[in-house]
Protein backbone atom coordinates (compact mmCIF):
# COMPACT_ATOMS: atom_id res chain seq x y z
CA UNK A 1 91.93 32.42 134.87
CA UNK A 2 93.58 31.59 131.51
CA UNK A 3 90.97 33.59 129.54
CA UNK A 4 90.68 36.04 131.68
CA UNK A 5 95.14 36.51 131.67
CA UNK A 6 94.60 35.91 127.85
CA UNK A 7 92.07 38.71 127.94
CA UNK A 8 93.98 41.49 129.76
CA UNK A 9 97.24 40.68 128.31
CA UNK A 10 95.05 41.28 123.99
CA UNK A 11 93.75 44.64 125.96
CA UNK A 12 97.43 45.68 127.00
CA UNK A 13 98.67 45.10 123.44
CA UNK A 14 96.03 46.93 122.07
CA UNK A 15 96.93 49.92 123.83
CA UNK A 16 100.14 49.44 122.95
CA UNK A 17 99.22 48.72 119.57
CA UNK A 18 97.54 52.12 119.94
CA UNK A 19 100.79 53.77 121.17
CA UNK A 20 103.01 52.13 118.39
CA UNK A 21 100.64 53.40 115.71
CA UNK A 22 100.63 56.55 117.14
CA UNK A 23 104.40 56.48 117.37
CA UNK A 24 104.73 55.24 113.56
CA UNK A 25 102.29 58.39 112.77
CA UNK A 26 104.48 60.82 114.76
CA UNK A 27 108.10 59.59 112.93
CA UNK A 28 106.45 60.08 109.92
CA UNK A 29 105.62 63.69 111.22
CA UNK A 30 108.93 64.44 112.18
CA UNK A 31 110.55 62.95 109.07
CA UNK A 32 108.63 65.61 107.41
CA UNK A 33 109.28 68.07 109.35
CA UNK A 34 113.05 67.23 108.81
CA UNK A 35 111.65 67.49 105.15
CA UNK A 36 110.19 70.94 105.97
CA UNK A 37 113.07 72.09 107.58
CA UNK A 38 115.52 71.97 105.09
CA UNK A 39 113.07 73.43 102.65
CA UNK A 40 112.34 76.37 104.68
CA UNK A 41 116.21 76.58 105.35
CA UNK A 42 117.01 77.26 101.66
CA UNK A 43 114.30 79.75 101.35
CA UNK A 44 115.07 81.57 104.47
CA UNK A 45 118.83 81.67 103.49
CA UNK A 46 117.92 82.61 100.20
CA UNK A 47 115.96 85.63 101.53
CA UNK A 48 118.71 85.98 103.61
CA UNK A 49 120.84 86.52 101.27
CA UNK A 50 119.14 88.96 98.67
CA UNK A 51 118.25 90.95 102.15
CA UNK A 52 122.17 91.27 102.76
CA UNK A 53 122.78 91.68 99.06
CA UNK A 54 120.30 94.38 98.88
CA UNK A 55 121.61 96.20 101.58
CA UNK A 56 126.03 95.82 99.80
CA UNK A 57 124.01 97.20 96.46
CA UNK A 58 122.79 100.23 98.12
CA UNK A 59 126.46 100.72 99.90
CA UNK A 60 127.90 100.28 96.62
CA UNK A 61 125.94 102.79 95.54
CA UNK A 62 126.22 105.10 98.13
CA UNK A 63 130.19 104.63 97.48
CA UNK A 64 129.37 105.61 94.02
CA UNK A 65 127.68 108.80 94.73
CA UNK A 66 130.75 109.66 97.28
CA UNK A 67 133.52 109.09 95.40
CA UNK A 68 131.83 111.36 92.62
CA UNK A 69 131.63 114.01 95.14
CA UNK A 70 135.94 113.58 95.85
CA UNK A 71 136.18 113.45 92.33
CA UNK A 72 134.48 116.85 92.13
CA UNK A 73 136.85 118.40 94.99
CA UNK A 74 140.18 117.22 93.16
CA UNK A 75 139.03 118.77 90.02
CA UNK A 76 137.96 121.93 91.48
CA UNK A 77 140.95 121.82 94.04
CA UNK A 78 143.08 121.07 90.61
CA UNK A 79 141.21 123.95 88.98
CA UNK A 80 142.23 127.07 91.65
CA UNK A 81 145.90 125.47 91.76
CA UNK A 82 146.30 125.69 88.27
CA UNK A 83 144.70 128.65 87.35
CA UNK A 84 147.08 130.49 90.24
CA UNK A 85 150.06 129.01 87.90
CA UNK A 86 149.30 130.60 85.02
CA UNK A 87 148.38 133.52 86.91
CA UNK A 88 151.68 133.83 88.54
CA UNK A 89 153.72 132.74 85.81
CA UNK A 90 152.88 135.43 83.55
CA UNK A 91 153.27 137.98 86.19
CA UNK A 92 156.65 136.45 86.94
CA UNK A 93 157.39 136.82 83.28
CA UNK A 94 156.73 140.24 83.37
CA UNK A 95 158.73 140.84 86.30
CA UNK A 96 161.70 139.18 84.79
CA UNK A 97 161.34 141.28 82.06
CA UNK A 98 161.10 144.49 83.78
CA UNK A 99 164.65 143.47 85.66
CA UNK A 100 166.40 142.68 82.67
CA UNK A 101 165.42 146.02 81.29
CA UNK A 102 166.30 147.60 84.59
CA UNK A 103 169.79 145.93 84.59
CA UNK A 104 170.37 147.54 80.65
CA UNK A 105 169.28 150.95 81.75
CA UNK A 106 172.19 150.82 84.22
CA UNK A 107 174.85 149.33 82.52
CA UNK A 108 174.18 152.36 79.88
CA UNK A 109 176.76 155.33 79.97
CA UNK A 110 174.83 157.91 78.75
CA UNK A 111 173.85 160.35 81.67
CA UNK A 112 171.22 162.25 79.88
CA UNK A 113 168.99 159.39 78.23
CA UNK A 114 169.06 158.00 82.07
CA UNK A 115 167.86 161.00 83.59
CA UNK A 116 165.31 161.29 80.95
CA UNK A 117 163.82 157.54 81.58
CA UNK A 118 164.55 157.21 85.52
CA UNK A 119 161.74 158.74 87.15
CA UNK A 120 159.25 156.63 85.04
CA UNK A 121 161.19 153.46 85.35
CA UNK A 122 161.41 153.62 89.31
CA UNK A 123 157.54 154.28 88.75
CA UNK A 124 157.24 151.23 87.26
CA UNK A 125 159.38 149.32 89.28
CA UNK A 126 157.92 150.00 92.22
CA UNK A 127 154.32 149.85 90.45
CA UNK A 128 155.07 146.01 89.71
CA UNK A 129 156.55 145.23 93.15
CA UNK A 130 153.25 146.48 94.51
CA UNK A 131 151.53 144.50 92.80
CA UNK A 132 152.99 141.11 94.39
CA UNK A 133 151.64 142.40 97.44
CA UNK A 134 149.94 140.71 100.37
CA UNK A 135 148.53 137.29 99.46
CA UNK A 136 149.69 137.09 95.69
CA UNK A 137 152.24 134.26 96.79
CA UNK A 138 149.77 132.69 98.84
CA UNK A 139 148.50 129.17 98.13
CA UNK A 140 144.78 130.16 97.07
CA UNK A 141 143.78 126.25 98.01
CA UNK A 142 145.10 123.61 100.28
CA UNK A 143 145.76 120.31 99.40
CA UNK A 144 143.87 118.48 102.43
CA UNK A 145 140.20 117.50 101.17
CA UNK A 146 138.25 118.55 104.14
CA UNK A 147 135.46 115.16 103.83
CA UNK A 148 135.20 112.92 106.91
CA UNK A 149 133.04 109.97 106.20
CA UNK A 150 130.67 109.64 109.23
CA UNK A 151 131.01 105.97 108.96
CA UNK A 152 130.39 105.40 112.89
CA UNK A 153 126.42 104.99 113.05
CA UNK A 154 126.21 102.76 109.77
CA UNK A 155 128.92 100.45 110.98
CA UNK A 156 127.17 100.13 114.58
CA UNK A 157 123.88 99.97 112.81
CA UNK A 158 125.54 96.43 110.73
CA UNK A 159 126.53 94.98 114.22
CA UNK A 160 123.48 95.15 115.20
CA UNK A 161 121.77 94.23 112.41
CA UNK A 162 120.11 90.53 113.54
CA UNK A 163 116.92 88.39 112.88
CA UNK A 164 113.87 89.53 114.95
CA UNK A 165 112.07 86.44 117.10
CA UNK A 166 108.52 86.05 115.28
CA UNK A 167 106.14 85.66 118.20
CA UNK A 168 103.66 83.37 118.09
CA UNK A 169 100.18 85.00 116.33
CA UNK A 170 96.95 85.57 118.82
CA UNK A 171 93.92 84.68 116.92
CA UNK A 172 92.05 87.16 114.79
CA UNK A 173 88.67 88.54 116.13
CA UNK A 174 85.55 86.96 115.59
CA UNK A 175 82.91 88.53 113.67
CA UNK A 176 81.47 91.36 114.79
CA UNK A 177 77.54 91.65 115.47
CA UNK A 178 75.59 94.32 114.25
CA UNK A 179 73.08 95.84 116.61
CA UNK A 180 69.81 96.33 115.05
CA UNK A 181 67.86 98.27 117.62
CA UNK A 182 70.57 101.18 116.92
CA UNK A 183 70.76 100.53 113.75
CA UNK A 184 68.65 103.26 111.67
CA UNK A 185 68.39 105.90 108.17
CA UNK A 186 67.48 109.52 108.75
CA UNK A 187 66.18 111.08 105.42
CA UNK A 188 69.52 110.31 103.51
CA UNK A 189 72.09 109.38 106.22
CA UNK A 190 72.13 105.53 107.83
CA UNK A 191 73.55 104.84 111.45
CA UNK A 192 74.72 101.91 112.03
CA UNK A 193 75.97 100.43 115.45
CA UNK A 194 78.19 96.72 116.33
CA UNK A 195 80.11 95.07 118.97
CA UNK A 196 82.06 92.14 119.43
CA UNK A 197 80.77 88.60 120.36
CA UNK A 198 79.92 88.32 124.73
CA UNK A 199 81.87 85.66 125.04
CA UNK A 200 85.32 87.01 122.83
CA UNK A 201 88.04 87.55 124.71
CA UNK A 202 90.81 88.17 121.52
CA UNK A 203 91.83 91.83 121.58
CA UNK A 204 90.46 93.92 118.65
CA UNK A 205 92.28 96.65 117.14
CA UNK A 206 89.92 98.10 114.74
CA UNK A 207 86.82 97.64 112.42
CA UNK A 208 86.16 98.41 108.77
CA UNK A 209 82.44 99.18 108.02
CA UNK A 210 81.84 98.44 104.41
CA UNK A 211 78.41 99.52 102.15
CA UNK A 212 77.52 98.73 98.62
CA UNK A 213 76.26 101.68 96.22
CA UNK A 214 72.57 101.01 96.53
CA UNK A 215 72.31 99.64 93.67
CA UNK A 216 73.77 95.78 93.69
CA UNK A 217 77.39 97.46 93.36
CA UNK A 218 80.71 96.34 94.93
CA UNK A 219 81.40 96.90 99.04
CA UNK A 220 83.57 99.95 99.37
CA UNK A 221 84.98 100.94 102.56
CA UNK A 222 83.17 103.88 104.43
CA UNK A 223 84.62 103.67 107.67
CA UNK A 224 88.15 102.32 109.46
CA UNK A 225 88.86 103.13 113.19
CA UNK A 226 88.09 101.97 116.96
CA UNK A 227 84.23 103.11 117.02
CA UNK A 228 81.53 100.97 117.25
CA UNK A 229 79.15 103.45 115.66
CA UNK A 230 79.36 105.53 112.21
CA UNK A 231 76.95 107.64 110.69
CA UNK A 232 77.05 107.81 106.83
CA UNK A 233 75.72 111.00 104.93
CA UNK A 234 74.70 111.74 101.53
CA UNK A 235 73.14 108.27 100.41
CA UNK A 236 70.69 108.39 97.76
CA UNK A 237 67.13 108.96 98.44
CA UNK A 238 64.76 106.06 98.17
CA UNK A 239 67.41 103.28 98.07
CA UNK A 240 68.43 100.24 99.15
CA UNK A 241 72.18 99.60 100.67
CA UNK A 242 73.51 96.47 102.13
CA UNK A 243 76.49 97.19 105.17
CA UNK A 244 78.43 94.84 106.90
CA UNK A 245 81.15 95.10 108.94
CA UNK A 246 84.38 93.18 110.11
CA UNK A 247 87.19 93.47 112.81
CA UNK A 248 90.99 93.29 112.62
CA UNK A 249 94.28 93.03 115.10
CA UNK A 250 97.82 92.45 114.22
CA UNK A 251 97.10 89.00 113.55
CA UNK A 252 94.71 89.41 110.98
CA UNK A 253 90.75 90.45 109.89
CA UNK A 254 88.03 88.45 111.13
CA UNK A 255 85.15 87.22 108.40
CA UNK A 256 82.37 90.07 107.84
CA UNK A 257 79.16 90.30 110.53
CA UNK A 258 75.89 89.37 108.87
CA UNK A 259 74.52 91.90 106.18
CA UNK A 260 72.47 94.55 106.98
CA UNK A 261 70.13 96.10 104.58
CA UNK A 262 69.07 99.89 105.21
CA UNK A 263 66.34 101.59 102.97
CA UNK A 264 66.72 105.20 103.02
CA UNK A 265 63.60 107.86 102.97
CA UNK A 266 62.10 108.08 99.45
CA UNK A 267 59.49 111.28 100.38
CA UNK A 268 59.12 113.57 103.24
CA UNK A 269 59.50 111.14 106.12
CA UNK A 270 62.07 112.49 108.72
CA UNK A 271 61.68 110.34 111.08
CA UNK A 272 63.75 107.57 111.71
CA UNK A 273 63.03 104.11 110.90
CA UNK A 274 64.21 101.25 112.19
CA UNK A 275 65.24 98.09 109.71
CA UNK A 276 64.98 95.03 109.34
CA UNK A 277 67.71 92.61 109.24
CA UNK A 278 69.46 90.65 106.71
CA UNK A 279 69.35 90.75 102.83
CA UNK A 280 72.76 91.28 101.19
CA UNK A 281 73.55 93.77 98.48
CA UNK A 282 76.99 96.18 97.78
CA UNK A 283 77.60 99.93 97.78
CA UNK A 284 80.17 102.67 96.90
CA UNK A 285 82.61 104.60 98.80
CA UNK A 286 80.97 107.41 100.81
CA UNK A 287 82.54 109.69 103.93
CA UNK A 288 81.28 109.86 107.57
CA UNK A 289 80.02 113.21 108.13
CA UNK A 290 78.20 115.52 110.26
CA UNK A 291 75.61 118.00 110.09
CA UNK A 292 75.62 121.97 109.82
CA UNK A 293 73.35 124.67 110.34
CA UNK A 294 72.40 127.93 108.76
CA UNK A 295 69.73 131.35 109.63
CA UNK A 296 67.08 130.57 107.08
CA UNK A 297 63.74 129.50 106.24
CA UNK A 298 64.38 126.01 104.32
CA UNK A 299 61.81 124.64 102.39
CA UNK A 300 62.01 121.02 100.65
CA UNK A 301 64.17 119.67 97.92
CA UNK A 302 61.92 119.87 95.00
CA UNK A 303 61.66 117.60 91.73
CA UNK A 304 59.13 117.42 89.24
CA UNK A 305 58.03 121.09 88.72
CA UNK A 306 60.58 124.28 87.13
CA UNK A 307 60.17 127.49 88.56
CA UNK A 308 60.99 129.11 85.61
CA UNK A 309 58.72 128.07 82.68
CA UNK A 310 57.85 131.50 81.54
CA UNK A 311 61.36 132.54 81.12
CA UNK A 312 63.30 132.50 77.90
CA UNK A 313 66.75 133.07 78.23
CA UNK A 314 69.91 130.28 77.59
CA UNK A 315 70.47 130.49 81.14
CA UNK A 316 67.34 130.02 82.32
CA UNK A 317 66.25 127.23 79.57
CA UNK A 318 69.39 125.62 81.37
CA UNK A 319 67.81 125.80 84.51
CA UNK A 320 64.59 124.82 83.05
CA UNK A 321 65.60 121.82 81.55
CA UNK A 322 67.75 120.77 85.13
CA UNK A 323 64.15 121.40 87.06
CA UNK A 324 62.57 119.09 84.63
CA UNK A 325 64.97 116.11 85.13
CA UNK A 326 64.28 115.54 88.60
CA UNK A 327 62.38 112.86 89.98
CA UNK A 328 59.52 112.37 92.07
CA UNK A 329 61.04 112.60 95.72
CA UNK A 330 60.66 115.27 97.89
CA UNK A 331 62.92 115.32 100.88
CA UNK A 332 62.14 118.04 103.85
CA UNK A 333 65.12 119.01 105.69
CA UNK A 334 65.97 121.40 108.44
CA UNK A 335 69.11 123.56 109.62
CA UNK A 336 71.22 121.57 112.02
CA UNK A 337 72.37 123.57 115.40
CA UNK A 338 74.92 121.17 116.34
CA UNK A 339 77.32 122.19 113.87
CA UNK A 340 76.45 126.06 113.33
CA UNK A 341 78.09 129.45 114.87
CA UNK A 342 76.91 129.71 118.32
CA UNK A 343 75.30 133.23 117.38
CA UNK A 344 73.05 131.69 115.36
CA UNK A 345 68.88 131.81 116.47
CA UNK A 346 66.97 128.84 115.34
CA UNK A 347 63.28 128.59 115.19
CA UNK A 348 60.18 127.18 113.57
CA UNK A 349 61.36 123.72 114.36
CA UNK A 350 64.93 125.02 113.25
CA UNK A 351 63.62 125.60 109.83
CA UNK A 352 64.03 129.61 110.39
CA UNK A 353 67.33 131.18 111.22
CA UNK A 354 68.55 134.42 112.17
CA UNK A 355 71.80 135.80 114.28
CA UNK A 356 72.39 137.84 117.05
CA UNK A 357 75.69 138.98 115.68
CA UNK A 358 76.70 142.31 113.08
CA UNK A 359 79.09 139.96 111.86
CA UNK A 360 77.95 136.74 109.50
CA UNK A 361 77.71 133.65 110.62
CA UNK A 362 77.53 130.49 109.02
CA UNK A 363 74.74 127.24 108.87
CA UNK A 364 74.08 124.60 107.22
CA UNK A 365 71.15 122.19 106.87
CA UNK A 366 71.49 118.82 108.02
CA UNK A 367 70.94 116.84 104.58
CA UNK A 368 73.93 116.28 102.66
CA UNK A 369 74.46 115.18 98.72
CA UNK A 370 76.93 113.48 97.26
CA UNK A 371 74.94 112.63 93.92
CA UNK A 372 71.84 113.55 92.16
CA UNK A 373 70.04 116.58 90.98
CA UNK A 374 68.65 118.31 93.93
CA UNK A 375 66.83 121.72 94.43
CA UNK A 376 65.43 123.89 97.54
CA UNK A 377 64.54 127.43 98.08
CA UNK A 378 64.70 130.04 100.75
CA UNK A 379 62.65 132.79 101.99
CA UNK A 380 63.98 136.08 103.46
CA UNK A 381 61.74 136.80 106.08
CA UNK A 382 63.46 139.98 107.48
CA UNK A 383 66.10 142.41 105.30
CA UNK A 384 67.20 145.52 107.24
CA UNK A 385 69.84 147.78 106.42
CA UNK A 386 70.81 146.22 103.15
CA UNK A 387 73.13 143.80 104.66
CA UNK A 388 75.18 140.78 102.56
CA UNK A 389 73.17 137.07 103.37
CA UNK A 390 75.14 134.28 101.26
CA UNK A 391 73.54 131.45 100.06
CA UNK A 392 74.91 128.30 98.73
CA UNK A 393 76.70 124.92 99.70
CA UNK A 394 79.63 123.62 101.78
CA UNK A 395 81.51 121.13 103.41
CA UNK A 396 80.98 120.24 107.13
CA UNK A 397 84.25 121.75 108.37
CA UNK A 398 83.80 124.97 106.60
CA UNK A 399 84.41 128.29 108.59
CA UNK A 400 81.46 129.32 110.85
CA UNK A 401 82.58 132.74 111.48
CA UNK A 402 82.92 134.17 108.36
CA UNK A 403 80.61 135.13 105.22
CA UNK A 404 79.92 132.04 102.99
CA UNK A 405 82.61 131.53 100.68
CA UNK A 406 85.55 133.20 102.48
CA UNK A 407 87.29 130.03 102.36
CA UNK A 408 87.61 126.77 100.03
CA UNK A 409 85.32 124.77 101.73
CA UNK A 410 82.17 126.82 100.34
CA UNK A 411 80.62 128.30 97.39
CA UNK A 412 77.92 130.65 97.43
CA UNK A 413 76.17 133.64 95.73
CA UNK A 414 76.11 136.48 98.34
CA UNK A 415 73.68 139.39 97.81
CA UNK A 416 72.14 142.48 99.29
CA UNK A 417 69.20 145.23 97.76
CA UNK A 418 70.73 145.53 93.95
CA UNK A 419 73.35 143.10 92.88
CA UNK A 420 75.09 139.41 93.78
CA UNK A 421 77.97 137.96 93.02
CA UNK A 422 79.57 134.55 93.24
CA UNK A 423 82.13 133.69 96.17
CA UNK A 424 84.31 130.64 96.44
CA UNK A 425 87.74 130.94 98.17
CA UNK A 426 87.78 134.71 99.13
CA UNK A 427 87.58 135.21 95.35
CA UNK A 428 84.57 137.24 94.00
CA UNK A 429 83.33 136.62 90.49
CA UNK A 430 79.93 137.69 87.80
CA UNK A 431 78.83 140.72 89.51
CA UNK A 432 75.03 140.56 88.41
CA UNK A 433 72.38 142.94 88.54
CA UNK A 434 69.09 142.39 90.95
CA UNK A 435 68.87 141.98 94.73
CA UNK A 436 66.96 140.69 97.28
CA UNK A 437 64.28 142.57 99.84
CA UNK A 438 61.63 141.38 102.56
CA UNK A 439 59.84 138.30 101.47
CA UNK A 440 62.35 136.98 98.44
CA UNK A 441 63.62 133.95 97.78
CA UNK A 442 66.64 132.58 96.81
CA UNK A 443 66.64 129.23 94.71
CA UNK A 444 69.54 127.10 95.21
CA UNK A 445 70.62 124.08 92.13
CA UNK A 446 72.89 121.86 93.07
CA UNK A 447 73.50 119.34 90.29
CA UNK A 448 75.71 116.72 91.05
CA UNK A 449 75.70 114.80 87.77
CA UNK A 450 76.65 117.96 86.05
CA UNK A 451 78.89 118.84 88.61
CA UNK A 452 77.57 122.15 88.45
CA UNK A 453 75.22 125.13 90.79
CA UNK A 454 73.08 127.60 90.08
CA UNK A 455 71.20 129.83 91.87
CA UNK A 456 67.74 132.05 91.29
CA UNK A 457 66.17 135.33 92.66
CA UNK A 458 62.48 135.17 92.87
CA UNK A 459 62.20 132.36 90.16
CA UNK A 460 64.56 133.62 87.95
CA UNK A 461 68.40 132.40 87.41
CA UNK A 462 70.59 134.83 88.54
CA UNK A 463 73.68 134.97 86.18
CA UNK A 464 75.60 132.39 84.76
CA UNK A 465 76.26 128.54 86.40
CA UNK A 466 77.81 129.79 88.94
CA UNK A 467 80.40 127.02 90.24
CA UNK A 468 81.48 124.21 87.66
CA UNK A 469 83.12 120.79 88.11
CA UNK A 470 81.70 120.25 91.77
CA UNK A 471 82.69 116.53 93.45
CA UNK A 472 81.99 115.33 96.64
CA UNK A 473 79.61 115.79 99.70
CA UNK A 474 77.36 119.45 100.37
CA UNK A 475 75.53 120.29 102.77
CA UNK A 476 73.10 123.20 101.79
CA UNK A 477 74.36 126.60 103.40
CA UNK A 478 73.76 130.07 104.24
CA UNK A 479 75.66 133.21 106.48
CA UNK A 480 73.90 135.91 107.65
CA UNK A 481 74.29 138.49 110.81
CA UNK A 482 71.25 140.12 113.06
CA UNK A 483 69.60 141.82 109.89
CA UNK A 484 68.49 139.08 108.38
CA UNK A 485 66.42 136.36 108.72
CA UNK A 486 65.46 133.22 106.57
């Protein structure tokens, strides 16, 4: 029983052993936390202090700017009072004058010399009492300075001035997950699709979808907001971007999701493809967008070939020379109903358009470009009664009810049976001779390295560049009403 006591009592001062190391750990905590303390006392009183300090310099100058503004009355105030003393002391003069006169005239004893002067003296007497009349010996200013310093809501705003209670941060979101059966490209555009962990339960405010430029280039933000999904237009063709994505609250932003790489179409595949997961890269800033629509007969983005080889002119050896720089790729796109004028007809797998409206109406196709050299041509299957189709590019959000170009979001080259001219913004520019008719077509360069678009009218340009210094994402574009069809 000896061991055994001897036994029990070494496992009771082990605990406490246990406990006393514990507590030797914890005073050592506390002592620097008493450390801490005072450390984080001086630098909160210290930002205490330039806060208050701050707020006396801006009253100070405040009390500045005031007291030039009293400075200004008194001087003007000054001003009025003294000007009305000169005023009145040379009329008073003259008054004075005029009485002393007066008083000579009728001391004189000379009848005739009085009667001669009389009538034009009373004249004048009365002239100058008339002009003291009403207000003359009025005060033109008053001495009170009519200011009242509205004092009241700064003064309760400084009693209430106080320290606000940080709360105690909630975590910051896990990483999102990207969800690759929804995750896809379309020609130029990629989808991409997350959502948060099963098992999360921290509240999420937000995510910020990033993408690299396709070519091993820094992430750039495409996307910020409460969706889960974003689609991303005018990519480059036959490239590879990386996206990833990450979540924020108020506490913070969560590390990124895996990366995602998405390989967009490189010839005339339109359907869409789903990717495989993960191999990172980086990519530049780019906008979410939608499509557009339009009433014509689109036919593919071209490369390779120019159109105009037999031609001769500067213009059109500018042309030439833009047709030859393009590469290899040949994208097929298609006019997009979702975002065009409700009078608009498609057909032909919505690669023919008309309207079923006299007035225009606006589509566009559902590729956009934000870079590159790109080129596509449309035929005019119908042309009655010499109406005005406009052909061109625009921004998603351009007007649908109106001929291309009305407003700022589009610039286009509209036509009809002998001449064209160039619209951007309501303003019409380089009238040009030659028209369209039944079974033309109208060749649109958009040529985003040089900024610039052209256009052509059976294979040959048609005027000058027509639009210079061009940034940003198009969407290919066209108006036309019932007469017309593309």
């Amino acid at each position: 029983s000896f061991f055994l006591l001897q036994s029990q009592l070494s496992q009771a001062l082990n605990g406490l052993s246990d406990r006393a190391k514990e507590a030797k750990e914890f005073l050592v905590q506390l002592r620097n936390m008493v450390q801490q303390i005072q450390e984080n006392s001086v630098e909160f009183e210290a930002c205490l202090v330039a806060q208050c300090d701050a707020l006396i310099d801006a009253l100070n100058r405040r009390k500045a700017q005031l007291l030039s503004r009293v400075n200004k009355e008194h001087e003007h105030k000054l001003k009025v009072v003294r000007d009305q003393i000169s005023h009145c002391t040379v009329k008073l003069r003259q008054t004075t004058g005029l009485m002393e006169y007066c008083l000579e005239v009728i001391k004189e004893n000379d009848p005739s010399g009085f009667l001669q002067i009389s009538d034009a003296l009373i004249r004048r007497v009365h002239l100058t009492e008339d002009q003291w009349g009403k207000g003359t010996l009025t005060p033109r200013m008053t001495t009170d300075f009519d200011l009242n310093l509205d004092n009241a809501p700064l003064l309760q705003s400084i009693h209430q001035l106080d320290f606000v209670q940080m709360k105690v941060s909630s975590p910051v979101p896990a990483p999102p997950i990207l969800q690759l059966e929804e995750c896809c490209t379309h020609n130029n555009s990629a989808t991409l699709s997350w959502k948060q962990p099963p098992l999360s339960t921290v509240q999420v405010e937000g995510y910020i979808l990033e993408l690299d430029d396709g070519n091993g280039g820094q992430f750039r933000e495409v996307y910020v907001g409460k969706e889960t999904m974003c689609t991303v237009d005018g990519l480059h063709f036959n490239s590879t971007y990386s996206a990833r994505v990450k979540a924020f609250n108020k506490s913070g932003v969560s590390p990124y999701s895996k990366t995602l790489v998405l390989q967009t179409s490189e010839d005339t595949q339109s359907e869409e493809q789903t990717l495989p997961f993960p191999v990172p890269l980086e990519r530049s800033q780019l906008r979410r967008m939608s499509p557009f629509s339009s009433t014509l007969n689109l036919q593919p983005s071209f490369s390779g070939r120019s159109y105009f080889e037999l031609r001769s002119s500067a213009h059109q050896l500018s042309l030439h020379s833009s047709l030859q720089s393009l590469n290899s790729a040949v994208a097929w796109f298609s006019f997009d109903p979702s975002s065009a004028h409700a009078d608009i007809i498609f057909s032909n797998d919505n690669l023919t358009v008309t309207c079923n409206s006299y007035d225009d109406r606006v589509v566009l196709g559902k590729t956009g470009f934000s870079k590159g050299l790109h080129y596509w041509e449309l035929s005019i299957d119908r042309y009655d009664n010499h109406p005005d189709p406009a052909f061109g590019v625009a921004r998603i959000d351009v007007l649908k009810d109106a001929m291309l170009g009305k407003d700022d979001k589009a610039w286009a080259m509209y036509v009809d049976n002998n001449r064209s001219w160039f619209m951007h913004n309501n303003s019409h520019t380089n009238r040009t001779e030659g028209g369209i008719t039944k079974g033309a077509t109208v060749g649109v360069l958009l040529d985003l390295t040089r900024r610039t678009l052209t256009f052509s009218i059976n294979e040959d340009q048609q005027g000058p560049v027509a639009f210079e210094n061009l940034e940003g994402l198009f969407f290919p574009a066209v108006s036309l009403n019932r007469n017309v069809q593309v």
